[in-house]
N, C-alpha and C. Protein backbone atom coordinates (compact mmCIF):
# COMPACT_ATOMS: atom_id res chain seq x y z
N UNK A 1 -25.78 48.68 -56.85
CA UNK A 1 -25.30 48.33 -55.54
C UNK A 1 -26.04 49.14 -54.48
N UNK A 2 -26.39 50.62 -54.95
CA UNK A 2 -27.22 51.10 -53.78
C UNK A 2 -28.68 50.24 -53.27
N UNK A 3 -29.54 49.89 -54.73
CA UNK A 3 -30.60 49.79 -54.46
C UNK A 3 -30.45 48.22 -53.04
N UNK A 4 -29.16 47.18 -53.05
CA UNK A 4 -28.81 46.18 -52.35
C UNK A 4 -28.76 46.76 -50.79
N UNK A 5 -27.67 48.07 -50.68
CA UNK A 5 -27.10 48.52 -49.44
C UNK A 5 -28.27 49.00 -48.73
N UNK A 6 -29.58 49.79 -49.39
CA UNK A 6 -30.72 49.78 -49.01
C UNK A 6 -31.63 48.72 -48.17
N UNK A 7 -31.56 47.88 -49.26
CA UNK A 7 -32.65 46.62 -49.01
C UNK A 7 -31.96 46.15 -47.40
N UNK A 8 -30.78 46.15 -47.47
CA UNK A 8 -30.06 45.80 -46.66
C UNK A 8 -30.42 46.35 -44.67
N UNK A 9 -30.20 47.64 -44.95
CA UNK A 9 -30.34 48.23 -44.11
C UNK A 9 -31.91 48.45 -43.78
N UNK A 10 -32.93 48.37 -44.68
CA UNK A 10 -34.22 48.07 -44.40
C UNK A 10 -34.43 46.87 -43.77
N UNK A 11 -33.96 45.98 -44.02
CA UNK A 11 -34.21 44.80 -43.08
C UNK A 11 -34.06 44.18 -41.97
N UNK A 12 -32.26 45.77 -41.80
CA UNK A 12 -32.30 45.69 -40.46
C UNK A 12 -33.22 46.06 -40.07
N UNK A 13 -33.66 47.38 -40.31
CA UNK A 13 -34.89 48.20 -38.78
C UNK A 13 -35.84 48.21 -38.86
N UNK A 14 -36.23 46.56 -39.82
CA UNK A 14 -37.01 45.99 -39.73
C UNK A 14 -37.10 44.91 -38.72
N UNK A 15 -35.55 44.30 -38.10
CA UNK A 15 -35.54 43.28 -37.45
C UNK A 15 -35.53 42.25 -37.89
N UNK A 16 -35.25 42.31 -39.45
CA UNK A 16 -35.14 40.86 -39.85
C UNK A 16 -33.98 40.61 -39.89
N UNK A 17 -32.68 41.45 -40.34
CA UNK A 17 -31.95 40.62 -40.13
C UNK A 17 -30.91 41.61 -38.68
N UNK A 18 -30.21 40.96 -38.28
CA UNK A 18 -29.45 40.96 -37.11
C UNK A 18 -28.00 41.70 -37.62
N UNK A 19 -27.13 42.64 -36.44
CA UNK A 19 -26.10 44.00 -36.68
C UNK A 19 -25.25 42.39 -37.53
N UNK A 20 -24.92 41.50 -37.24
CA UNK A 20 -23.62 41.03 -37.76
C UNK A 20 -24.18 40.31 -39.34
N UNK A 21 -25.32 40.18 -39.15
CA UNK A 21 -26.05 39.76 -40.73
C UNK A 21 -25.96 41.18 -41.74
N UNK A 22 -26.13 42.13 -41.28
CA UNK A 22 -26.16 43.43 -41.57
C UNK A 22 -24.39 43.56 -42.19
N UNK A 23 -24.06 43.54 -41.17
CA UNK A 23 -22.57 43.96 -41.55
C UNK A 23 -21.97 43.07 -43.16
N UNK A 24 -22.07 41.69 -42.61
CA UNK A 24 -22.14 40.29 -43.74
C UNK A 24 -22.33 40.79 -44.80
N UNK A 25 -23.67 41.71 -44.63
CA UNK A 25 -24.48 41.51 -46.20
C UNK A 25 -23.87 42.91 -46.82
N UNK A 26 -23.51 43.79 -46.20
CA UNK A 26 -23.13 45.00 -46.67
C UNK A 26 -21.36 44.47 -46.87
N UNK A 27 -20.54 43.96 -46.33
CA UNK A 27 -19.27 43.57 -46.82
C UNK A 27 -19.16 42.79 -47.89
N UNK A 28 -20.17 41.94 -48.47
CA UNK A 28 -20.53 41.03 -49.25
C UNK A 28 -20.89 41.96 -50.76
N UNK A 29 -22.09 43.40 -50.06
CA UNK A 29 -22.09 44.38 -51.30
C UNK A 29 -20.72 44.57 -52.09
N UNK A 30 -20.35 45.34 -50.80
CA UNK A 30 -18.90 46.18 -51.56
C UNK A 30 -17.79 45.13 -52.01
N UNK A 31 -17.69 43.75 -52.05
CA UNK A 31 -16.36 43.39 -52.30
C UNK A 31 -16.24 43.85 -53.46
N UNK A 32 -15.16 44.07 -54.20
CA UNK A 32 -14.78 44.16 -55.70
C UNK A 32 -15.13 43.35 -56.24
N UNK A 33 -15.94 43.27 -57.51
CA UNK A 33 -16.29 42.09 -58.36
C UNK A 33 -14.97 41.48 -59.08
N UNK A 34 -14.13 41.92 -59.53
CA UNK A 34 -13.14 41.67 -60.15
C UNK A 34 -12.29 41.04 -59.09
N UNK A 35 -12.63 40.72 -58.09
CA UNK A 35 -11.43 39.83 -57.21
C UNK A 35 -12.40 38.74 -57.22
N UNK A 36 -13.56 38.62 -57.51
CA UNK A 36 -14.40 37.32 -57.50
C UNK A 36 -14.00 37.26 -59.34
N UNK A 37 -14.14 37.76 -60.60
CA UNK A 37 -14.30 37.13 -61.44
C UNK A 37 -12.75 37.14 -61.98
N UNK A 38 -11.46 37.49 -61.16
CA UNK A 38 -10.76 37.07 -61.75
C UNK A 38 -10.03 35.93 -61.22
N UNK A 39 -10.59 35.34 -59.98
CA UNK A 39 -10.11 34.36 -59.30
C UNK A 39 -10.30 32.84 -59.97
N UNK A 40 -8.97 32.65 -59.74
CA UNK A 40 -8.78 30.79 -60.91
C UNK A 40 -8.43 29.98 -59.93
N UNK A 41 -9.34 28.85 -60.00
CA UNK A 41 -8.66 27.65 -58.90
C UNK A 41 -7.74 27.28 -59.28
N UNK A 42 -6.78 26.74 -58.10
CA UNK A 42 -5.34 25.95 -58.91
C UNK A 42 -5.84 24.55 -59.09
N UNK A 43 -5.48 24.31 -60.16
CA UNK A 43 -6.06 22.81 -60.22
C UNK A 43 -4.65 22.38 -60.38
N UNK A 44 -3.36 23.04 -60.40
CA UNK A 44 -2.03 22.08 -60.94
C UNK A 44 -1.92 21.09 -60.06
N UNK A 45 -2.23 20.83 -58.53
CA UNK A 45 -2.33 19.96 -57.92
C UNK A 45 -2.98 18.39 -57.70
N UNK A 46 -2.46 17.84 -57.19
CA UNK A 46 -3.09 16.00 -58.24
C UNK A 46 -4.10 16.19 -56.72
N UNK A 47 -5.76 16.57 -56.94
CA UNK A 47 -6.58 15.71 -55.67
C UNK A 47 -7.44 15.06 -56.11
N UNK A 48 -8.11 14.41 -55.19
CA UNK A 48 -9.23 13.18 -55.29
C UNK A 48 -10.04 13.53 -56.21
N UNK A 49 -10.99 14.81 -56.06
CA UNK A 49 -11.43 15.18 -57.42
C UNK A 49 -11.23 16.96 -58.20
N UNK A 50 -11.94 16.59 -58.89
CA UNK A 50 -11.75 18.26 -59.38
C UNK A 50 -12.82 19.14 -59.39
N UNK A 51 -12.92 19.78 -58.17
CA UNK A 51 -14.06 20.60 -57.48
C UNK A 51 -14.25 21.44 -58.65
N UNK A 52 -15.45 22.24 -59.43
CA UNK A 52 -15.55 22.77 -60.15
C UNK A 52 -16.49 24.35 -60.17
N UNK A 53 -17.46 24.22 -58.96
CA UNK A 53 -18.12 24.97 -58.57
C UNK A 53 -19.01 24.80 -57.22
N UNK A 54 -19.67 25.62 -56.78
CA UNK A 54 -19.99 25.46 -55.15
C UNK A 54 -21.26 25.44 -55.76
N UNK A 55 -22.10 23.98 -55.62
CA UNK A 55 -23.28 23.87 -56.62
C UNK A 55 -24.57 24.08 -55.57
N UNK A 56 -24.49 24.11 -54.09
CA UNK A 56 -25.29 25.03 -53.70
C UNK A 56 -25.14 24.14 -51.69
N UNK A 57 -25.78 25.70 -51.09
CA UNK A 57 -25.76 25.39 -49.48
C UNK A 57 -26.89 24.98 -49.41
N UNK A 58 -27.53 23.90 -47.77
CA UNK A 58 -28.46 23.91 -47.48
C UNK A 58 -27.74 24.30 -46.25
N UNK A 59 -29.62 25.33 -45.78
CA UNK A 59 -29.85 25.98 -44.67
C UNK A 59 -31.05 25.50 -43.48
N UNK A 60 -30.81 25.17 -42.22
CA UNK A 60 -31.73 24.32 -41.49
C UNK A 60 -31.89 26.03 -40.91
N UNK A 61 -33.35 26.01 -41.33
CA UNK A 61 -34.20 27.40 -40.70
C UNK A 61 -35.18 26.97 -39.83
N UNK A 62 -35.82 27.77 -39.12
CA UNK A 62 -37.23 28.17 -38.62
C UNK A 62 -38.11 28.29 -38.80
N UNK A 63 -37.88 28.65 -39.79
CA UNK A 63 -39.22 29.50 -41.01
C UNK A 63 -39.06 29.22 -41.92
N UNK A 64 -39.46 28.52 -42.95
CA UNK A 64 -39.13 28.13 -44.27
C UNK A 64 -39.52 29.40 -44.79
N UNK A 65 -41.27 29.73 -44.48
CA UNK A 65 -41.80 30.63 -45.66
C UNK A 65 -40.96 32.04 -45.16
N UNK A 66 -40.78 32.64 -43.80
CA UNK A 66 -39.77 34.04 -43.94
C UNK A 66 -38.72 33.58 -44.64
N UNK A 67 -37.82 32.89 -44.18
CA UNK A 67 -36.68 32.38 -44.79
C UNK A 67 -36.39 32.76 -46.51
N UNK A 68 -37.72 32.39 -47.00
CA UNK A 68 -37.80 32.05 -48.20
C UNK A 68 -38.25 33.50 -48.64
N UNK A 69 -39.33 34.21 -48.11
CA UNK A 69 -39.11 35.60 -48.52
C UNK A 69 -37.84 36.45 -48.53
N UNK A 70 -37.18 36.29 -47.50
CA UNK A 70 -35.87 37.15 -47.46
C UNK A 70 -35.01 36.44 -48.28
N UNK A 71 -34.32 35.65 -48.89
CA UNK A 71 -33.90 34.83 -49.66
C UNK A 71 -33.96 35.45 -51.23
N UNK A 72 -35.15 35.07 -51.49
CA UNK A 72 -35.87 35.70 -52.80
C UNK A 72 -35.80 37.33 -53.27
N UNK A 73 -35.77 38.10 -51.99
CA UNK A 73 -35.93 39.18 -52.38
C UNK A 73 -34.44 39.72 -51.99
N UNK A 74 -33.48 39.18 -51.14
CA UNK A 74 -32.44 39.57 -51.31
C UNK A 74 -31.43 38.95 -52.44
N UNK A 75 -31.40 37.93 -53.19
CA UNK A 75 -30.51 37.56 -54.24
C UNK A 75 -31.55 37.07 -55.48
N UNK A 76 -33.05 37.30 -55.64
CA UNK A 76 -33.70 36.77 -56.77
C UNK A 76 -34.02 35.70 -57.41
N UNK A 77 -33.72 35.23 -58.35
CA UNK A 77 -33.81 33.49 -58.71
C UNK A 77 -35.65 33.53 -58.34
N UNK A 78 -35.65 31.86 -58.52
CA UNK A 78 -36.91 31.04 -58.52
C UNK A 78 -36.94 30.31 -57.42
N UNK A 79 -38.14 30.52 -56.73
CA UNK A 79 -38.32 29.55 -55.44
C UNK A 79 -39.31 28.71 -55.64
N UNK A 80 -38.76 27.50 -55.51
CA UNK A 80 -39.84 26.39 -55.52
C UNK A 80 -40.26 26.13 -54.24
N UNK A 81 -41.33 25.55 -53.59
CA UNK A 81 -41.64 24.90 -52.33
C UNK A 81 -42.38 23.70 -52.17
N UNK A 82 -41.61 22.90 -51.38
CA UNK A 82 -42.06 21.28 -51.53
C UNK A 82 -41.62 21.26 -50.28
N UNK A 83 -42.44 19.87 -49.63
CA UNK A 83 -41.59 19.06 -48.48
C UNK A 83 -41.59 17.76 -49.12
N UNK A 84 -40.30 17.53 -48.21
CA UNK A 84 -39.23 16.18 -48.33
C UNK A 84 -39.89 14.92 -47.57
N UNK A 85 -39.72 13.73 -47.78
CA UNK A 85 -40.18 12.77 -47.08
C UNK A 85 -38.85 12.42 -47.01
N UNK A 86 -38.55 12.06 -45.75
CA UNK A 86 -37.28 11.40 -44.96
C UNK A 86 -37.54 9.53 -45.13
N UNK A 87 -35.98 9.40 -45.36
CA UNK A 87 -36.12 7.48 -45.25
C UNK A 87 -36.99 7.28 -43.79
N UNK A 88 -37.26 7.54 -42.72
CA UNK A 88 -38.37 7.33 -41.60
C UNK A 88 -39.60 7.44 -41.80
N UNK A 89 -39.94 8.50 -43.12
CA UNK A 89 -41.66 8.41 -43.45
C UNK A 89 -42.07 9.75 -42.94
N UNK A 90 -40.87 10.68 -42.11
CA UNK A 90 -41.82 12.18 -41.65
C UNK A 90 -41.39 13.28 -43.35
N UNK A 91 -42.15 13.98 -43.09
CA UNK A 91 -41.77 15.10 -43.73
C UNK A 91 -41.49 16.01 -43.57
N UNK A 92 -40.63 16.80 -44.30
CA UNK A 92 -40.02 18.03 -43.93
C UNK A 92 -40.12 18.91 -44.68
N UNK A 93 -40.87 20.91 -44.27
CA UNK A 93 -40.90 21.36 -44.99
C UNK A 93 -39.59 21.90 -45.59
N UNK A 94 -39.73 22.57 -46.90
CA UNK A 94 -38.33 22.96 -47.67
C UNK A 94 -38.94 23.69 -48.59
N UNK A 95 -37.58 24.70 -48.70
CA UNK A 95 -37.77 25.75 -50.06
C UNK A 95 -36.99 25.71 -50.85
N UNK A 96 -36.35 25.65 -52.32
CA UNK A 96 -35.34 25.54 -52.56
C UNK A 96 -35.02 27.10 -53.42
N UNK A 97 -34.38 27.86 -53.65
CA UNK A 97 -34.06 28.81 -54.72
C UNK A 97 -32.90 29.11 -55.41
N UNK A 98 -33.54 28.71 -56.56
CA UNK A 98 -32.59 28.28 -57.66
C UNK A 98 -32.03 29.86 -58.31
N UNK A 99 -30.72 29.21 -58.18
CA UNK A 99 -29.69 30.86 -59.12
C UNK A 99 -29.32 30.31 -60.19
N UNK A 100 -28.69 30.98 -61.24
CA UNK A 100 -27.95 30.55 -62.23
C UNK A 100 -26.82 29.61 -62.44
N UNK A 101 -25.76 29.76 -61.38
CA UNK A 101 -25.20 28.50 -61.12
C UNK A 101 -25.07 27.43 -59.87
N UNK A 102 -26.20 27.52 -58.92
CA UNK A 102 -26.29 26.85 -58.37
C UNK A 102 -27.90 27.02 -57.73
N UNK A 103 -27.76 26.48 -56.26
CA UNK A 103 -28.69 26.99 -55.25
C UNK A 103 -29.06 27.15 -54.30
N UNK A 104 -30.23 27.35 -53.29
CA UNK A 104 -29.89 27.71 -51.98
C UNK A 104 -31.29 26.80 -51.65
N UNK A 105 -30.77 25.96 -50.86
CA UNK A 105 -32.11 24.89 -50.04
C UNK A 105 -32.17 25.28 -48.35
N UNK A 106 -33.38 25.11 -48.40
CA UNK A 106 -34.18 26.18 -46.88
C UNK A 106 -34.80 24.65 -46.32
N UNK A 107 -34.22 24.11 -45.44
CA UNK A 107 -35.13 22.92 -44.46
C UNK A 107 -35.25 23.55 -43.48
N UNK A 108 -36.63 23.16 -42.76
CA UNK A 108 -36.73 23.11 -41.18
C UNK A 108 -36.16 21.84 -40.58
N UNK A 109 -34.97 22.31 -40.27
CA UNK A 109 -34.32 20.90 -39.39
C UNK A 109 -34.38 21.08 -38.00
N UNK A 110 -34.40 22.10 -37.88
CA UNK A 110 -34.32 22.48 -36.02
C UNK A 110 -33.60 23.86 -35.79
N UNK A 111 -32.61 23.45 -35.34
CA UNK A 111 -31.36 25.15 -35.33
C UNK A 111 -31.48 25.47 -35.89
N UNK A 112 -31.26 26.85 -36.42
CA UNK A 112 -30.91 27.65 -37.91
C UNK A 112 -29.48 27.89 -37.47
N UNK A 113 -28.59 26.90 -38.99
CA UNK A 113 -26.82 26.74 -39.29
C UNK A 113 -26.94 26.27 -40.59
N UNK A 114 -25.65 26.41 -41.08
CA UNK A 114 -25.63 26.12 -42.42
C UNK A 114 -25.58 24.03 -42.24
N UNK A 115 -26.37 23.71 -42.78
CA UNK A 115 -26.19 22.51 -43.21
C UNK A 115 -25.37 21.43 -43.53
N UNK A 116 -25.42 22.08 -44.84
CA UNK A 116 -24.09 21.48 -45.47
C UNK A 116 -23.63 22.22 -46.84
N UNK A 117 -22.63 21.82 -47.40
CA UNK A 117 -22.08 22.43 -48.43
C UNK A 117 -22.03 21.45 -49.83
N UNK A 118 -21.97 22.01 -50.72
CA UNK A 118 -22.04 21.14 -51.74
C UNK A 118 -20.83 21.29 -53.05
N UNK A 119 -19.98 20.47 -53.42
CA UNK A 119 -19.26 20.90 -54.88
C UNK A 119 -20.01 20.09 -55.86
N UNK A 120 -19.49 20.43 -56.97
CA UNK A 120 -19.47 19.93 -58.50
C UNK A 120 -18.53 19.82 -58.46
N UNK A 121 -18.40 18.29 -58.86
CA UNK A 121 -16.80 17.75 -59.64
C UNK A 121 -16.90 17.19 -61.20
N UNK A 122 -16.09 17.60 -61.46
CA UNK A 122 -15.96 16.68 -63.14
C UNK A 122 -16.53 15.34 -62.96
N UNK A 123 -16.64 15.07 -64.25
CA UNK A 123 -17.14 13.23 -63.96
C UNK A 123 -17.65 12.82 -62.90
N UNK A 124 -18.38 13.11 -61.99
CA UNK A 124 -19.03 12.39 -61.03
C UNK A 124 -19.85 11.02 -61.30
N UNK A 125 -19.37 10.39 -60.84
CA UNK A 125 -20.00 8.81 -60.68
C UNK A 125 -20.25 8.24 -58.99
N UNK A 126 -21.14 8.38 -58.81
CA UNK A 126 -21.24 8.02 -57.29
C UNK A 126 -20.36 6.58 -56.83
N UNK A 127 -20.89 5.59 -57.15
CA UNK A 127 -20.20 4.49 -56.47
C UNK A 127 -18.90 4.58 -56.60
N UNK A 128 -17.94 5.32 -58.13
CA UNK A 128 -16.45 5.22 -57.98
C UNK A 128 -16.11 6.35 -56.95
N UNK A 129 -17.05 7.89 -56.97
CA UNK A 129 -16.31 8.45 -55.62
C UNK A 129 -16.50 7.94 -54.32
N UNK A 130 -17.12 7.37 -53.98
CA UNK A 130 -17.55 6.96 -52.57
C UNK A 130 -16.32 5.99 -52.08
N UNK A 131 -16.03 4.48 -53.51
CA UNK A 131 -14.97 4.49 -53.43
C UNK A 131 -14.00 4.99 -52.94
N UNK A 132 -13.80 6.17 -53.65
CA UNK A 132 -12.47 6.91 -53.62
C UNK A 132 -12.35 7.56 -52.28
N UNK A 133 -13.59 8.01 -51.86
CA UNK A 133 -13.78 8.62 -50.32
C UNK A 133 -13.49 7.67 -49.36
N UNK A 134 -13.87 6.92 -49.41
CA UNK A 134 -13.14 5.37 -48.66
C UNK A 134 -11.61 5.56 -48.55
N UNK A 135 -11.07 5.29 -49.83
CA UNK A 135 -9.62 4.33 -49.84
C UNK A 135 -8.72 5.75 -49.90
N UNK A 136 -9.00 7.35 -49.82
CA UNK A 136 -8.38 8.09 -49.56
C UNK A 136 -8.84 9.13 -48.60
N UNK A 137 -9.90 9.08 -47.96
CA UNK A 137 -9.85 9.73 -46.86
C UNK A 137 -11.25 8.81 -45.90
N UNK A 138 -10.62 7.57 -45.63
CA UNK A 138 -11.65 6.99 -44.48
C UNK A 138 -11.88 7.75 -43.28
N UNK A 139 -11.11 8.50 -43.20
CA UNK A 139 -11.46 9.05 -41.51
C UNK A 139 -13.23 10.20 -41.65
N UNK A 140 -13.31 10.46 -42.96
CA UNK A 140 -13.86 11.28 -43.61
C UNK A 140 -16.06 10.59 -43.33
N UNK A 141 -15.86 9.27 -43.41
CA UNK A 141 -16.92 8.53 -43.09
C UNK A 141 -17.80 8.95 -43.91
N UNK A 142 -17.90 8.55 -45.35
CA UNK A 142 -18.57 8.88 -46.47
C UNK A 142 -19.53 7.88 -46.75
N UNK A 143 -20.84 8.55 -47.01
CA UNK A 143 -22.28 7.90 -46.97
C UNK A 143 -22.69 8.26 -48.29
N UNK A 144 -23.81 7.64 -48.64
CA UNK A 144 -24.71 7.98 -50.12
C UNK A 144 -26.37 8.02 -48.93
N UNK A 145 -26.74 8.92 -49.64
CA UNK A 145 -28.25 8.95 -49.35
C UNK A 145 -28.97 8.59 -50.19
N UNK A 146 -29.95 7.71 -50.18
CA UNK A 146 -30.70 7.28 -51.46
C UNK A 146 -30.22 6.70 -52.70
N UNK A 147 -28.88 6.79 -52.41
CA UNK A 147 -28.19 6.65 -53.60
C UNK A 147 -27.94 7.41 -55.02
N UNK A 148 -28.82 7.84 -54.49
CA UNK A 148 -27.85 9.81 -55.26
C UNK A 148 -27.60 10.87 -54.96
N UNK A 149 -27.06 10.98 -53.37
CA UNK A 149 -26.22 11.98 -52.67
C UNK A 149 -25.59 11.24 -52.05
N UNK A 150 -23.86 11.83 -52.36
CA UNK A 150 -22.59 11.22 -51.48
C UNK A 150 -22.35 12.92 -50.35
N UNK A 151 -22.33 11.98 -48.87
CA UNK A 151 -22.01 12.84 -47.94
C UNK A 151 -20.64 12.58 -47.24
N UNK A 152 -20.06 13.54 -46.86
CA UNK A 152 -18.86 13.20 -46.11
C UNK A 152 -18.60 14.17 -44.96
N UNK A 153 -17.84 13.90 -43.81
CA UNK A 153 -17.68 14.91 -42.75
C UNK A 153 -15.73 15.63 -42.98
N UNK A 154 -15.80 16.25 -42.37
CA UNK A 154 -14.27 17.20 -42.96
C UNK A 154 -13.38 17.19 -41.64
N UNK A 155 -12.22 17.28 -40.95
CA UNK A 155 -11.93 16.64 -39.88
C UNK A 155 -12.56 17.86 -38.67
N UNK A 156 -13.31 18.71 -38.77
CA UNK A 156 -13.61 19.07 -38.25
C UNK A 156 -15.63 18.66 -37.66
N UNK A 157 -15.91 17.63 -38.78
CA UNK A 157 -16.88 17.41 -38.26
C UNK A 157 -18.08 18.38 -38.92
N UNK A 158 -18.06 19.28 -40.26
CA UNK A 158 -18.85 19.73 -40.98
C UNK A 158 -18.78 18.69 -42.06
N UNK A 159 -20.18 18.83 -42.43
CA UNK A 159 -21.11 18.27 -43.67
C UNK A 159 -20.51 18.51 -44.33
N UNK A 160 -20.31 17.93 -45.82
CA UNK A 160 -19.80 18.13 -46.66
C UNK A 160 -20.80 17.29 -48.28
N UNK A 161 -21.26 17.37 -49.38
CA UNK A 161 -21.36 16.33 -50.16
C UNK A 161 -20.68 17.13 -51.37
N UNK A 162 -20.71 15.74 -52.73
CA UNK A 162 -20.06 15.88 -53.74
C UNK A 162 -21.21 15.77 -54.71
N UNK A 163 -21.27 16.35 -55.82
CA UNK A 163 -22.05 15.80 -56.58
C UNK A 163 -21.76 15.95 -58.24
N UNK A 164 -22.14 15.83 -59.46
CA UNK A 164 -22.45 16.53 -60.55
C UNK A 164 -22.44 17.77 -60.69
N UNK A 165 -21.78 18.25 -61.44
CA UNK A 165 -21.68 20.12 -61.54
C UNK A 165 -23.04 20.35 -62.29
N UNK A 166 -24.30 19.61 -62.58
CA UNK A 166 -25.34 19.87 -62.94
C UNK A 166 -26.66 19.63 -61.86
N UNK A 167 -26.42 18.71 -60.74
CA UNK A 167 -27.17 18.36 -59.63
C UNK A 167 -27.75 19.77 -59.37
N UNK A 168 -28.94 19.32 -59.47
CA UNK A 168 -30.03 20.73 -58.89
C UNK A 168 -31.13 20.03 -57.32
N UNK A 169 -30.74 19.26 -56.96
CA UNK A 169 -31.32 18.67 -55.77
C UNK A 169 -32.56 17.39 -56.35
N UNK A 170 -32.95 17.05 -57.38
CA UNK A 170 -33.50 16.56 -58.29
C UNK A 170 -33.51 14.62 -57.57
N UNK A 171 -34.37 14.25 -57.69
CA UNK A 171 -34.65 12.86 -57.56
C UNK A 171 -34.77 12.51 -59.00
N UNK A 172 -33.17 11.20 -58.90
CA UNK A 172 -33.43 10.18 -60.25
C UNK A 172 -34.36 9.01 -60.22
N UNK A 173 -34.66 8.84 -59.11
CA UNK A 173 -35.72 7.43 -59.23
C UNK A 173 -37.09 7.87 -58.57
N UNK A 174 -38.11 7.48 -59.10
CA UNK A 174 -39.66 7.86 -58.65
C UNK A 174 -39.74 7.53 -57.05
């Protein structure tokens, strides 16, 4: 944990990252691990699906390639780098870095904010959840991209998608 609280504070006075990113990342050090690994979702409750894990954020940055250095060297994993071709035909650069159970995707979209969020649900089948996103939460206005990402908005108007508790950002069709 020291060698983290370090890295940490090097990057402040370095200027990379900012007092409340600082603070974030150092409250984030110290939580107790044991309040993260002994925490159990309640599943006794009947919902639409059964969220299983947070299978990864995307982040609309500035910088893909800083982005992607600080990224890498603050939580590790594998960084791949590719750009995206959009249904319009532009492209977009992107980084993705893959952790053990999930991952962290770096677009240049414009602002730097979190994107969107992602679960793993049991059984995922796109057309029956989209369904289901329909006929139990229409206000929700649930889309498929490409047809293998389901998106939805939350009543507040954040991103949201669902996917496979194995989805690694991966294209099924050429």
């Amino acid at each position: 944990m020291q060698d983290s609280v370090e890295n940490l504070v090097t990057l402040f006075e370095k200027g990379t990252l900012n007092r409340q990113q600082l603070i974030q990342g150092l409250l984030a050090a110290m939580a107790p691990i044991s309040m993260v690994t002994d925490a159990r979702a309640d599943t006794s409750t009947l919902s639409t699906f059964r969220g299983r894990s947070l299978n990864h954020v995307t982040l609309s940055v500035t910088d893909v390639e800083r982005s992607q250095e600080f990224y890498s060297r603050l939580l590790g994993g594998t960084m791949s780098c590719r750009s995206i071709q959009t249904d319009k035909g532009t492209k977009v650069e992107s980084a993705t870095l893959a952790l053990p159970e999930g991952f962290i995707a770096l677009f240049k979209l414009g602002e730097p904010k979190v994107h969107h969020f992602c679960v793993g649900v049991e059984n995922f089948s796109i057309d029956a959840a989209l369904e289901k996103l329909k006929s139990d939460f229409p206000e929700s206005k649930p889309i498929t991209y490409r047809r293998e990402e389901l998106y939805f908005r939350d009543p507040d108007g954040i991103l949201g998608q669902i996917s496979a508790m194995d989805y690694r950002g991966q294209r099924t069709t050429p």
